[in-house]
Protein backbone atom coordinates (compact mmCIF):
# COMPACT_ATOMS: atom_id res chain seq x y z
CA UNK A 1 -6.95 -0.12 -6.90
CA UNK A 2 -8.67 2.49 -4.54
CA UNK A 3 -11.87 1.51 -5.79
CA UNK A 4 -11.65 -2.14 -5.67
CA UNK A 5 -10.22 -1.46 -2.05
CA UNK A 6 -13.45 0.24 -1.15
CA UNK A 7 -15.31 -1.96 -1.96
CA UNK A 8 -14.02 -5.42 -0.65
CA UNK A 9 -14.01 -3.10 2.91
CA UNK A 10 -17.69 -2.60 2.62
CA UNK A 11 -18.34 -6.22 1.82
CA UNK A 12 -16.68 -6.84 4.79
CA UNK A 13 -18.29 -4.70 7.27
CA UNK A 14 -21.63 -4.94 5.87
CA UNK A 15 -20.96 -8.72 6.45
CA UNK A 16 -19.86 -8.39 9.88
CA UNK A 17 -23.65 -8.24 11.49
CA UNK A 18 -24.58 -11.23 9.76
CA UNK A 19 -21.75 -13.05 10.93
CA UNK A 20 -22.47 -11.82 14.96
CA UNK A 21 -25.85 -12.78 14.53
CA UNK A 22 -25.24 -16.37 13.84
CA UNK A 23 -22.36 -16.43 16.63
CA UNK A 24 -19.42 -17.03 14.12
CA UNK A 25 -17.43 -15.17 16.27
CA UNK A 26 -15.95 -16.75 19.20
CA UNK A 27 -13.42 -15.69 22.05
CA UNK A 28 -13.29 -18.61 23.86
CA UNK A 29 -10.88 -19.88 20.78
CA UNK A 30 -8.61 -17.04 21.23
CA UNK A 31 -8.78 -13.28 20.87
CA UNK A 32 -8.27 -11.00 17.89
CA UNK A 33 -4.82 -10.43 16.84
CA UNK A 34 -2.55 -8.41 14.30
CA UNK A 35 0.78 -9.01 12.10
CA UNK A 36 2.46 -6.65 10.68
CA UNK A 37 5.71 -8.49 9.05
CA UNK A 38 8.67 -7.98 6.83
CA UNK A 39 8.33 -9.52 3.43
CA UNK A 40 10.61 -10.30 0.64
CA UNK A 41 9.63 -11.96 -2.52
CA UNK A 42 11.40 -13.41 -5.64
CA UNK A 43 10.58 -12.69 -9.62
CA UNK A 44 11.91 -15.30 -10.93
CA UNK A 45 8.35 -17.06 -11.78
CA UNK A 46 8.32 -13.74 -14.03
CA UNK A 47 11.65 -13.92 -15.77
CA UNK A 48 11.66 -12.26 -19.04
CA UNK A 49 14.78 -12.24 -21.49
CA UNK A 50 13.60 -10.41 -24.03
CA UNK A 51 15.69 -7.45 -23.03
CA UNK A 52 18.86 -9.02 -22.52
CA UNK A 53 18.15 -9.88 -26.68
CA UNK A 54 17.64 -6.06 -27.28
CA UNK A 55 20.42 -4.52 -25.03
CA UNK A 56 23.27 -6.31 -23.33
CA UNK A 57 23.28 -4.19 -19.89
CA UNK A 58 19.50 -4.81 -19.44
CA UNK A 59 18.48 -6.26 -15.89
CA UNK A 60 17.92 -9.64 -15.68
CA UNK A 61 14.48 -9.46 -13.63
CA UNK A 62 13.73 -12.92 -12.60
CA UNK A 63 16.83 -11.69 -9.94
CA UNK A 64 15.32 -8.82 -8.77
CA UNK A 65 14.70 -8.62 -5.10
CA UNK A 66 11.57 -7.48 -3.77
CA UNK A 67 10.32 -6.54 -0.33
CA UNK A 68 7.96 -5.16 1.59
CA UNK A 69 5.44 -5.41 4.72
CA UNK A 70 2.11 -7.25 5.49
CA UNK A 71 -0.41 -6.03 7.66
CA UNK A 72 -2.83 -8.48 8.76
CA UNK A 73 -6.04 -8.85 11.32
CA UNK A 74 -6.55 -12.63 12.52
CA UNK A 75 -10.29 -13.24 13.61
CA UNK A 76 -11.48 -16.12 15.72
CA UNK A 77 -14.37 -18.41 15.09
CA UNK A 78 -16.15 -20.77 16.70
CA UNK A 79 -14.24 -23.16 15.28
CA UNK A 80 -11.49 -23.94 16.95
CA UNK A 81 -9.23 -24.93 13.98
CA UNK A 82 -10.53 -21.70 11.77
CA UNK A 83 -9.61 -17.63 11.65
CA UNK A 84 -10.63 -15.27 9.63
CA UNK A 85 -7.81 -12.90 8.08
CA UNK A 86 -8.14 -9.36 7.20
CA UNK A 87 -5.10 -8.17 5.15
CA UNK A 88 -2.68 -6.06 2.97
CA UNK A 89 0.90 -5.85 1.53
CA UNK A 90 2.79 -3.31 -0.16
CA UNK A 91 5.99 -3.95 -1.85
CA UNK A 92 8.64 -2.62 -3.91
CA UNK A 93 12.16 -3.36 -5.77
CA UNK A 94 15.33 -3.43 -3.57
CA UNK A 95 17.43 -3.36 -6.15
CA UNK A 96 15.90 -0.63 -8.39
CA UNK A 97 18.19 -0.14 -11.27
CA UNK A 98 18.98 2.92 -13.08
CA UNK A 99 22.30 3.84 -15.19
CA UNK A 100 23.90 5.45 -18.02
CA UNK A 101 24.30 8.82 -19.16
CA UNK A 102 21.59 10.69 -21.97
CA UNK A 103 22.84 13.72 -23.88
CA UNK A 104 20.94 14.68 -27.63
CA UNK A 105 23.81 13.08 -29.39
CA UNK A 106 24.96 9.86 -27.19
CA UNK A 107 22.66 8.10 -24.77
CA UNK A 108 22.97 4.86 -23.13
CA UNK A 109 20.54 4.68 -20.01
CA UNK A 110 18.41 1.73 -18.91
CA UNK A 111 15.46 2.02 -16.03
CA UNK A 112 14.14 -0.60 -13.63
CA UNK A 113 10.90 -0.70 -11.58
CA UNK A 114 9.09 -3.04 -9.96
CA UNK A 115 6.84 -2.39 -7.13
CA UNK A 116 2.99 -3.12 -5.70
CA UNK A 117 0.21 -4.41 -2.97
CA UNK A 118 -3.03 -5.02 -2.59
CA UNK A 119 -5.67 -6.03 0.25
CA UNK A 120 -7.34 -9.41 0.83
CA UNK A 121 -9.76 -11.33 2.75
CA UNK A 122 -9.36 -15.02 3.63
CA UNK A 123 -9.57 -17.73 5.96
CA UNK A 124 -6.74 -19.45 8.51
CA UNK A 125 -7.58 -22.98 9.35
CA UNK A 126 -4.98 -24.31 11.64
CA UNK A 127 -3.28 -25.74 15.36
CA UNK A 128 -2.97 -23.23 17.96
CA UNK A 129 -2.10 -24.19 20.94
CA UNK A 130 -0.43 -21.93 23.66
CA UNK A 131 2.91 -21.49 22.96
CA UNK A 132 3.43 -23.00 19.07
CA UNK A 133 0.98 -22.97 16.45
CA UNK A 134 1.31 -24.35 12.40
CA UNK A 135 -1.35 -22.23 10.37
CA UNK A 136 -2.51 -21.95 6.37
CA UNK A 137 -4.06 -18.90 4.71
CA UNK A 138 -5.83 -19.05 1.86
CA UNK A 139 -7.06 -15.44 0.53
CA UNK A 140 -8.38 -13.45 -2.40
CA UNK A 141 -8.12 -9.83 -2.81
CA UNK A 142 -7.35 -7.32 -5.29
CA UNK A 143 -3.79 -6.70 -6.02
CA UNK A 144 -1.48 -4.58 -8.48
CA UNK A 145 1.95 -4.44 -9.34
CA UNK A 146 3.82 -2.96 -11.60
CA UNK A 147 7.27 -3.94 -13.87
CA UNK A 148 8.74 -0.71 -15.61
CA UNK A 149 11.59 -1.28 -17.91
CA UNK A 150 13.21 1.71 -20.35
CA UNK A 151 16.06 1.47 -22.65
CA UNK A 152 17.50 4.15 -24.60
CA UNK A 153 21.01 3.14 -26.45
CA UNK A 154 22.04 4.98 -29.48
CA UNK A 155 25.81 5.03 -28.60
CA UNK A 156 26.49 1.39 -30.13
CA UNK A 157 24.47 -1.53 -32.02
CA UNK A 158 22.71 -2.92 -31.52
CA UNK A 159 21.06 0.02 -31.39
CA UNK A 160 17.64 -0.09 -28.83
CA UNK A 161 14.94 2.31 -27.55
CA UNK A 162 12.41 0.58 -25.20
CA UNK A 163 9.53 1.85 -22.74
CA UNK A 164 7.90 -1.36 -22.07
CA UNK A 165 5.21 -0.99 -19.06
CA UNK A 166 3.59 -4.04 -17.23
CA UNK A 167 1.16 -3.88 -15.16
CA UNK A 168 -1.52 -6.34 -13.36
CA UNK A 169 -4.78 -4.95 -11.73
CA UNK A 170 -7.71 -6.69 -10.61
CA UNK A 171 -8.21 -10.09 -8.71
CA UNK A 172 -5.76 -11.91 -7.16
CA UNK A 173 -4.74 -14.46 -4.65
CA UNK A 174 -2.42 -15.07 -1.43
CA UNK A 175 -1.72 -18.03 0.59
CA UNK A 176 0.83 -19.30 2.82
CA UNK A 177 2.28 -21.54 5.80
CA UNK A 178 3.25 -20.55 8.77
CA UNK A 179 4.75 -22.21 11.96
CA UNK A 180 4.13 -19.84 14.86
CA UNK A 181 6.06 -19.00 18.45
CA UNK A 182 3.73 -17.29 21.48
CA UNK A 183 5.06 -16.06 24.85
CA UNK A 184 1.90 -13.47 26.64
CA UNK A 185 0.42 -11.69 23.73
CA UNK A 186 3.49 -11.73 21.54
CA UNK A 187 4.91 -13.78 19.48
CA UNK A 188 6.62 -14.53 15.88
CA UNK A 189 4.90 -16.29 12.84
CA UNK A 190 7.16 -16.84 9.88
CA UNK A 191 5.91 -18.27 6.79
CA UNK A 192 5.50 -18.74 3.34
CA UNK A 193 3.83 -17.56 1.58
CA UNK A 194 2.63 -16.99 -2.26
CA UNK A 195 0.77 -14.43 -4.14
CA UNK A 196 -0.79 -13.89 -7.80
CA UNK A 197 -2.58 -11.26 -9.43
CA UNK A 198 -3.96 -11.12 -12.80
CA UNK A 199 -6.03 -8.74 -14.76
CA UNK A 200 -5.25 -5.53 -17.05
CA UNK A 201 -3.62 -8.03 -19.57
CA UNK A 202 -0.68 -8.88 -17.33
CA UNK A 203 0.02 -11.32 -14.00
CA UNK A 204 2.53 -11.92 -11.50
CA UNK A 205 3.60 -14.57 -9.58
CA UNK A 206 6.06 -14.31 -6.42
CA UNK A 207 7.00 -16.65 -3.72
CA UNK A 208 9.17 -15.78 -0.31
CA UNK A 209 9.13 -15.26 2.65
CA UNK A 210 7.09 -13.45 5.23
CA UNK A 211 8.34 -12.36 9.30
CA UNK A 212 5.75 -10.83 10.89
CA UNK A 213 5.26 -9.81 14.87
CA UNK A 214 1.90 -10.69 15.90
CA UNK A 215 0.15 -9.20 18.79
CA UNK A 216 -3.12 -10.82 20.47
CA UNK A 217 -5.60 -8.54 22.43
């Protein structure tokens, strides 16, 4: 992902002069701001059962819990009712799972791992006023998580040894809703929101929630 990182930055600041030059950038609607949030997603888009067939312990992972933070840059135009959004999440199981015992003659262990991120660029048409705002994002990015799951039973059938790795990297996509609290320069956005990522022959989809803390300049 480091090199797909570098390069949407570039794009972005070599993008940045062109963007002054034609005045897209405005103050008078508002100065720059940042989020940085608490997220928690759910798998269940990405439930799989095929290892509850193979081994009776195995993790159901359309429950597992995931969460994480956002970072995010907000942008004003010159339109009023449009920001632009700089961003990036990293994320990881809650509930990582790993049990059992492993010895040369009797094993039964089972391993689970789910974590990821990515960084994005996007727009944020919406209503700001003052005190209360109610915003959308719509952003694309390049994003990779991963979904580890090992099984090794020999102790009892039906018998199972498993090492199945899934893993999306490339392009993906985030977008949410948000209904947004100011007091000053502080104030509270939650939202939801929803991300995908493809690529690598695997993709993810999660829903959830996001509570950031914003801060305007």
């Amino acid at each position: 992902m480091c090199k797909q990182t570098v390069i949407l930055i570039a794009l972005f600041l070599s993008g940045l002069p062109a963007f002054s030059q034609e005045k897209w950038f405005d103050e008078s609607n508002g100065k720059p701001g940042v989020e940085i949030g608490y997220l928690y997603l759910y798998n269940n888009l990405n439930a799989d059962n095929y290892f509850k067939f193979k081994y009776r312990n195995a993790t159901n992972n359309g429950d597992a819990s995931i969460g994480g933070i956002s970072l995010k840059l907000n942008i004003p135009t010159k339109l009023e009712y449009l920001d632009i959004t700089v961003g990036s999440i990293f994320v990881k199981g809650l509930d990582l799972l790993e049990y059992g015992y492993v010895n040369p003659q009797y094993a039964d262990n089972h391993d689970y791992i789910i974590n990821g991120g990515g960084v994005y660029f996007g727009v944020s048409p919406g209503i700001r006023g003052k005190i209360f705002s109610i915003t959308t994002e719509f952003g694309i990015g390049f994003f990779s998580f991963k979904e580890y799951v090992g099984i090794v039973n020999i102790s009892r059938d039906p018998f199972a040894d498993e090492h199945n790795l899934k893993a999306s990297y490339g392009p993906g996509a985030i977008s949410s809703v948000s209904l947004g609290i100011r007091i000053w320069k502080l104030g509270i956005n939650p939202s939801v929101v929803a991300i995908y990522s493809g690529g690598a022959g695997a993709s993810f989809t999660f829903y959830g929630f996001n509570l950031p803390i914003t801060f305007q300049f």
